[in-house]
Protein backbone atom coordinates (compact mmCIF):
# COMPACT_ATOMS: atom_id res chain seq x y z
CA UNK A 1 79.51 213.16 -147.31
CA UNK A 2 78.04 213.99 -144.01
CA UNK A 3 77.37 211.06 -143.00
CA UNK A 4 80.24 209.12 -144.10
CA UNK A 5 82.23 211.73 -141.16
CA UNK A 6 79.52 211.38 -138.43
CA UNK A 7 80.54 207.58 -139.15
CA UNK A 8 84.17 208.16 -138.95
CA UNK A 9 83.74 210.13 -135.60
CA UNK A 10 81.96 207.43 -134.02
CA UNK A 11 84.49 205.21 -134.85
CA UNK A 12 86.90 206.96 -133.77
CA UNK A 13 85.41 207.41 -130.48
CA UNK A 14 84.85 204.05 -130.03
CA UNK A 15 88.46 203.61 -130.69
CA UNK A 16 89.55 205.97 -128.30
CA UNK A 17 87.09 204.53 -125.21
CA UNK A 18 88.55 201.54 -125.92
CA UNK A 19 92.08 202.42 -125.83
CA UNK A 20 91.83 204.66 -123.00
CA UNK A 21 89.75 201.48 -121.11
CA UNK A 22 92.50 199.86 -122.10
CA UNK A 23 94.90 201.78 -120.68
CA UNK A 24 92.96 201.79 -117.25
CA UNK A 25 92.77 198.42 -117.03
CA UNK A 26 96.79 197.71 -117.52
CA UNK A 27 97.14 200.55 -115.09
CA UNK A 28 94.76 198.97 -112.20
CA UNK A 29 96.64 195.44 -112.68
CA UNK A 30 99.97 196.32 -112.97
CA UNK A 31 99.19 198.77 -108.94
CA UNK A 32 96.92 195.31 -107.86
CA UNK A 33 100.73 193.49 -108.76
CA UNK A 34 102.82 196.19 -107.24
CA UNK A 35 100.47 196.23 -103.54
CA UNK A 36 100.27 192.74 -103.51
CA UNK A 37 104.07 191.53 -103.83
CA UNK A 38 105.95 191.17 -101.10
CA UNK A 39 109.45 193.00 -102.14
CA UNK A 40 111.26 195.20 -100.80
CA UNK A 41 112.25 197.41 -103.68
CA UNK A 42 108.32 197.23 -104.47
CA UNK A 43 107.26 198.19 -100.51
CA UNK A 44 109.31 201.91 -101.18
CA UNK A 45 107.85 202.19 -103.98
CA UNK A 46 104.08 201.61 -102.23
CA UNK A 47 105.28 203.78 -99.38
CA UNK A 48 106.75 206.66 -102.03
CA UNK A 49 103.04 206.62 -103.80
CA UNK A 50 101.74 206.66 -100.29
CA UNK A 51 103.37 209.64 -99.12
CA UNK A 52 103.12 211.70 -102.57
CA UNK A 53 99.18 211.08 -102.35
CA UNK A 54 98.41 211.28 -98.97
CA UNK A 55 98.53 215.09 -98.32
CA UNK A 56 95.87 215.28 -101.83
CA UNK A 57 93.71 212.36 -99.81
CA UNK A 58 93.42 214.62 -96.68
CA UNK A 59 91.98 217.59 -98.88
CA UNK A 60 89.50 215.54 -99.95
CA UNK A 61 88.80 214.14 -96.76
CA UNK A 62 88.19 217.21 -94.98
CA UNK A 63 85.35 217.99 -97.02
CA UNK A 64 83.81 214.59 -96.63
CA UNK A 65 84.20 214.77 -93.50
CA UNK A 66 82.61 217.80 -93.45
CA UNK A 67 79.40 217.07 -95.43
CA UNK A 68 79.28 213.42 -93.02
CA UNK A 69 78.97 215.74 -89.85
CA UNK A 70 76.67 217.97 -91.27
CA UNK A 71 74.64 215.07 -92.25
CA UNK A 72 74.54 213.48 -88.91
CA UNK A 73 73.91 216.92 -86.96
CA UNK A 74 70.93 217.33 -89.52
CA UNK A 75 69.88 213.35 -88.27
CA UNK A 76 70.37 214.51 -85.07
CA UNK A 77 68.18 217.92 -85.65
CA UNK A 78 65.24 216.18 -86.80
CA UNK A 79 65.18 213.61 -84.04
CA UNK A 80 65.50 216.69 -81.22
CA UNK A 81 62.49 218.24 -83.31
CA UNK A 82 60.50 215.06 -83.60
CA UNK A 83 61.13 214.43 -80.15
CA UNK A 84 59.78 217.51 -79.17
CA UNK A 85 56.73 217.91 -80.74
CA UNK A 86 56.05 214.18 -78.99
CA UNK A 87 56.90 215.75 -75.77
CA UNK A 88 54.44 218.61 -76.27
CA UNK A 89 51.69 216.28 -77.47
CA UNK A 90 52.90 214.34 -74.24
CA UNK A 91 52.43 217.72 -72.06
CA UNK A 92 49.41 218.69 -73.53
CA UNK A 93 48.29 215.36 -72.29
CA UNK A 94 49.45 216.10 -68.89
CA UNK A 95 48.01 218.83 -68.64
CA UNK A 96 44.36 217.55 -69.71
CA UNK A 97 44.75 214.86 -66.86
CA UNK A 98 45.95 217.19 -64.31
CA UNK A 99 42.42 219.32 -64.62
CA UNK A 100 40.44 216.44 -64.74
CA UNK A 101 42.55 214.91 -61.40
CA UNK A 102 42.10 218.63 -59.71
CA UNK A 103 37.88 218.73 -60.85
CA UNK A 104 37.91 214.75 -59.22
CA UNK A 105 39.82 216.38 -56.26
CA UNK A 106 37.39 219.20 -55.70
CA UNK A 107 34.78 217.03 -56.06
CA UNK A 108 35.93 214.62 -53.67
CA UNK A 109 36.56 217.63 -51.16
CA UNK A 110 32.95 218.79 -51.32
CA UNK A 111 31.29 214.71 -51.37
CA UNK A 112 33.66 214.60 -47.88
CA UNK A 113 32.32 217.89 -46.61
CA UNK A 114 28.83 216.80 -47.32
CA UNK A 115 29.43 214.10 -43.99
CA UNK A 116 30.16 217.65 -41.98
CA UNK A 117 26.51 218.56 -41.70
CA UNK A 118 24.94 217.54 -38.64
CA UNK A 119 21.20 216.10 -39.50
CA UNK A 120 18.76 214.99 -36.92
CA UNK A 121 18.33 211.39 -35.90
CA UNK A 122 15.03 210.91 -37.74
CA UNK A 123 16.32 212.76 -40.99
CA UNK A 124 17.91 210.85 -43.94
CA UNK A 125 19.09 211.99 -47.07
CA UNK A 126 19.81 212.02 -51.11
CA UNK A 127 22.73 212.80 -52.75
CA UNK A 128 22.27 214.46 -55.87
CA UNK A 129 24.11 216.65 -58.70
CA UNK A 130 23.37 220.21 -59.19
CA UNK A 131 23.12 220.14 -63.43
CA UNK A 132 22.04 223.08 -63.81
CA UNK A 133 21.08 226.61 -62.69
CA UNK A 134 18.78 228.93 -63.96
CA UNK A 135 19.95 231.72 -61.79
CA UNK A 136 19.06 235.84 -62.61
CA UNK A 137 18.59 238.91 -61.10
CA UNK A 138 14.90 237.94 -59.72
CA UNK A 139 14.90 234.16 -60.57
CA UNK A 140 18.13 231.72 -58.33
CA UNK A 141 17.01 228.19 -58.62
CA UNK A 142 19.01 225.32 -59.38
CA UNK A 143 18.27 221.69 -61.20
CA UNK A 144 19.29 218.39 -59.60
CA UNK A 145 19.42 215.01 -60.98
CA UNK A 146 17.23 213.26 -57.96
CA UNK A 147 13.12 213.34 -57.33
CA UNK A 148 10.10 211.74 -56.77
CA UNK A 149 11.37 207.98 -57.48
CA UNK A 150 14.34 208.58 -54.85
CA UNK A 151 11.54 209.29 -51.76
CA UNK A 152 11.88 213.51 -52.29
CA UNK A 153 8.91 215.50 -51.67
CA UNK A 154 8.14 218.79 -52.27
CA UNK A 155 9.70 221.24 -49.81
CA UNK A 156 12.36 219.14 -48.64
CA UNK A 157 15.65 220.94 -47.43
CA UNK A 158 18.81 220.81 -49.42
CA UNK A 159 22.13 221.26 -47.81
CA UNK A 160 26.10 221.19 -49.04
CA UNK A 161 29.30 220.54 -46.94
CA UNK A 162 28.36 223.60 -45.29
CA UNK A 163 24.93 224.53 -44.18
CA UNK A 164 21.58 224.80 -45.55
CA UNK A 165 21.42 226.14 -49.84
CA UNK A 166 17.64 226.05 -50.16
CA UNK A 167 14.32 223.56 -50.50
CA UNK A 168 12.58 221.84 -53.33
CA UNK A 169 9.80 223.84 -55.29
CA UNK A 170 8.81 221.78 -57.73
CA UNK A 171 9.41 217.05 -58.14
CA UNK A 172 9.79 215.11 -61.35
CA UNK A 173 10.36 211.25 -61.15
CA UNK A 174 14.00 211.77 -61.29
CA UNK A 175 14.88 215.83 -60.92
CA UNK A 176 13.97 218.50 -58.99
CA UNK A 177 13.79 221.99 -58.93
CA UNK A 178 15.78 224.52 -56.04
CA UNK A 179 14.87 227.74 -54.50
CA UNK A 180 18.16 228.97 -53.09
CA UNK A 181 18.18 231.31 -50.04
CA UNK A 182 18.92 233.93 -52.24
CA UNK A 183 15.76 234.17 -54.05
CA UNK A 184 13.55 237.29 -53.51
CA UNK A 185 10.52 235.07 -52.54
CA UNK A 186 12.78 232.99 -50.23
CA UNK A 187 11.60 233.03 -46.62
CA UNK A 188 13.03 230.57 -43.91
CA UNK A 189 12.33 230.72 -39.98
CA UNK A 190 15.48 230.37 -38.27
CA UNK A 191 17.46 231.42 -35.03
CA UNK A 192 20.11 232.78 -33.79
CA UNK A 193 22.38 231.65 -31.38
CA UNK A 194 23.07 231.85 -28.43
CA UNK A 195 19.69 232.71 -26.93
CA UNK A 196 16.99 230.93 -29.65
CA UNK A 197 16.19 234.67 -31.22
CA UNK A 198 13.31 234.09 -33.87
CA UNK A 199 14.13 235.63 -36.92
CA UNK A 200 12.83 235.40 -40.78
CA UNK A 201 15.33 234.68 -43.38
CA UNK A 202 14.33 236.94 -46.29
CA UNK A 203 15.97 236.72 -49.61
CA UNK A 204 17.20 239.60 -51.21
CA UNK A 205 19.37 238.56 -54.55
CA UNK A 206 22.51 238.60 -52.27
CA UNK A 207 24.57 236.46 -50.21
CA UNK A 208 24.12 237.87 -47.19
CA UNK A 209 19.75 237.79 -46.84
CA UNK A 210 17.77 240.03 -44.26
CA UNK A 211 17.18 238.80 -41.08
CA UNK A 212 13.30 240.06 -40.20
CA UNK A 213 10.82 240.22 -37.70
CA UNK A 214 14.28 239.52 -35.31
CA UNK A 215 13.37 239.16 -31.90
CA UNK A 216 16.07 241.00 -29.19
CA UNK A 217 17.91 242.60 -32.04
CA UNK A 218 19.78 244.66 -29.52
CA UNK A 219 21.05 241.98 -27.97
CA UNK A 220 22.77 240.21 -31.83
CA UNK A 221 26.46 240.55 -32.27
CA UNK A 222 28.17 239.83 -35.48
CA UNK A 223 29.07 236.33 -35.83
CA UNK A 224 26.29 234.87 -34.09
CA UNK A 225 25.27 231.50 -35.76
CA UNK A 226 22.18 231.46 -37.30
CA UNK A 227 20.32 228.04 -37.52
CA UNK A 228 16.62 226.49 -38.99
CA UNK A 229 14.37 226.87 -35.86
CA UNK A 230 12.15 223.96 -37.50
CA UNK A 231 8.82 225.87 -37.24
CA UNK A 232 6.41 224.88 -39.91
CA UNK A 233 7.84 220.89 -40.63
CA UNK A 234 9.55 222.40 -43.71
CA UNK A 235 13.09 222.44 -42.51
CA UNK A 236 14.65 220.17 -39.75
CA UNK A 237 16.02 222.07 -36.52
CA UNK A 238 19.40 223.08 -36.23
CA UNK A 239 20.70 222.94 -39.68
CA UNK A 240 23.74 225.81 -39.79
CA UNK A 241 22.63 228.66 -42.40
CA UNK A 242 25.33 231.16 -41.94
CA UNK A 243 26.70 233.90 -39.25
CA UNK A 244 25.26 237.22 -38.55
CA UNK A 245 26.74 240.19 -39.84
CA UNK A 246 25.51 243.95 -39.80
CA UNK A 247 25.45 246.53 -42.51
CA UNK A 248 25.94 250.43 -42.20
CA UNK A 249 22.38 250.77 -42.30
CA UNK A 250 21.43 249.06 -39.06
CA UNK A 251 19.83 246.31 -40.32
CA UNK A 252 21.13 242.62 -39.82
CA UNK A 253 21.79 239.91 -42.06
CA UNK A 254 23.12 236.73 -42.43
CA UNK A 255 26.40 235.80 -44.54
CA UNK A 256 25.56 232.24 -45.96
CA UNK A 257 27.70 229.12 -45.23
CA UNK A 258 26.84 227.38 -48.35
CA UNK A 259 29.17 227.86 -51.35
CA UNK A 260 27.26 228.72 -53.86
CA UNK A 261 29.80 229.61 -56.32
CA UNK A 262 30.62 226.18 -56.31
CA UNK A 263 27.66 224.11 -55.87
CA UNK A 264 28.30 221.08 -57.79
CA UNK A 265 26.54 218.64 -54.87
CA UNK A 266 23.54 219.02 -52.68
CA UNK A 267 21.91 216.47 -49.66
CA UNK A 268 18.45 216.60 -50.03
CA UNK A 269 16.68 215.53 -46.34
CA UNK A 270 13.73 213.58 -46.10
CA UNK A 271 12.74 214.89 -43.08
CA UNK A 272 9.61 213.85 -40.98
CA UNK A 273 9.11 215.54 -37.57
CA UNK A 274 8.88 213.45 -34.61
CA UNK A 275 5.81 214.79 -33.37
CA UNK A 276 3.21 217.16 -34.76
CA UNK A 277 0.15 218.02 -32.82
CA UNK A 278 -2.81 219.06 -35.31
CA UNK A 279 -5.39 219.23 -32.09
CA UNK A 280 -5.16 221.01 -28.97
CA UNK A 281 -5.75 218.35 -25.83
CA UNK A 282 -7.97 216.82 -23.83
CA UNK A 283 -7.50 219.19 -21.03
CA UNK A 284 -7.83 222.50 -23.43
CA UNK A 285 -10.90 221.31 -24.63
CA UNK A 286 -12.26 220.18 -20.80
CA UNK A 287 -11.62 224.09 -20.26
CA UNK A 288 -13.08 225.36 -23.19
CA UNK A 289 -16.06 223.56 -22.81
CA UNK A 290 -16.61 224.38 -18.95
CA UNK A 291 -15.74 228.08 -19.86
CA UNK A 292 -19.47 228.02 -22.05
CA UNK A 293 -21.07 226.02 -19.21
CA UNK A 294 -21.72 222.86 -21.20
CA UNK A 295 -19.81 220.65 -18.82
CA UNK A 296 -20.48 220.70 -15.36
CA UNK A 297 -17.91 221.06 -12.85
CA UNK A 298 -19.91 218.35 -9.98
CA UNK A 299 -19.43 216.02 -12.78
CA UNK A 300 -15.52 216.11 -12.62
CA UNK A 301 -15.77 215.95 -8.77
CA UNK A 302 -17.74 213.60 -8.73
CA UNK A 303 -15.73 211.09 -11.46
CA UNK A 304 -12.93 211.78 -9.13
């Protein structure tokens, strides 16, 4: 019995969609004839549809219109947020290129102020890079990327942009090791001008080293440059070191020219002196010898 009804429901379901399809198909022709036929009595009836409708068509246009600007100011959300993050990865960039541009600018500044340096006729040079620095409390040496294979020997001067940084302790084939100013076993004869006064440059951990064994320290002011005298054929004459300045103690030193906080290029001179006389002369030897009577004096009369 059961299933005899679920049968008769489906029919008459089926029955119904089909009437009511029916219906909605007789309903669509007979408004495709009615917009479509050009009659007068027909247009007022169009325009009397039109106007009962229309004020139901703008209710439902207000929310579509709605939900269509919401959608486009969402569109219009996610391209401002795509477009940002692409601007930030873009800045970020920027900014990565702008600190390598200002470490190739300071590098360029300090290659240029390398030319400043004043280096006698006779002396020529390496460029190298300081890569790295074992610097402590007793120990300031540095590391460059030049040595034996470039012509440096051992004890050769190294200079920046602004005056003299140290010498070479120690040559590989292609690096060598610095002894800055500023180490405690650091000791450099130099002078200070005006006037040639002989001094010692003496390391002492600072920037500012002793100046010992000064001859006419009464007669110093602050400011006075202080220069390599050249004694020994270890450092070239001349080369700036830095300007005197005094201390509340009454001792002098010297405020260093080179920058060592940023020390990124050295010079280092292959210097030979011009002259170097190992044996005292003809003449001082002629004396020395007629002082102990060996020579006699007729002789050199005589030869005359």
């Amino acid at each position: 019995m059961s299933i005899k009804a679920a049968q008769d429901d489906k029919t008459l379901a089926r029955t119904v969609h089909r009437i009511l399809l029916g219906v909605v198909i007789v309903v669509c022709l007979i408004l495709l004839v009615l917009w479509r036929t050009d009659n007068p009595r027909l247009e007022r009836v169009r325009m009397s549809l039109i106007d009962t409708v229309a004020p139901s068509m703008n209710w439902v246009n207000d929310p579509l219109d709605f939900a269509w600007n919401m959608a486009r100011d969402y569109r219009n959300f996610v391209d401002v947020y795509e477009q940002n993050r692409t601007l930030r990865r873009e800045i970020q960039s920027l900014r990565l290129w702008r600190e390598r541009a200002r470490l190739l600018e300071e590098e360029n500044a300090q290659l240029r102020a390398l030319n400043n340096v004043r280096l006698a006729t006779r002396t020529t040079f390496v460029t190298g890079d300081v890569f790295a620095d074992s610097g402590g409390p007793f120990l300031q040496s540095a590391l460059v990327n030049v040595g034996r294979l470039d012509g440096i020997d051992d004890g050769a001067a190294a200079v920046d942009g602004q005056g003299l940084v140290g010498r070479v302790v120690g040559v590989g084939d292609r690096a060598a090791r610095l002894l800055l100013l500023t180490d405690f076993s650091s000791r450099v004869p130099v002078v200070v001008q005006p006037g040639a006064r002989r001094a010692v440059l003496s390391g002492d951990g600072t920037l500012a080293p002793k100046l010992e064994f000064l001859d006419g320290a009464d007669r110093i002011k602050p400011g006075d440059l202080v220069e390599t005298s050249g004694e020994g054929s270890v450092f070239p004459p001349d080369l700036p070191v830095g300007r005197v300045v005094s201390t509340p103690g009454g001792t002098w030193r010297a405020a260093l020219l080179a920058d060592y906080d940023r020390l990124e290029f050295v010079r280092l001179l292959r210097y030979r002196p011009d002259t170097q006389i190992d044996d005292p002369g003809g003449l001082v030897q002629r004396d020395e010898l007629e002082e102990d009577g060996d020579l006699d004096p007729g002789a050199n009369t005589a030869s005359n």
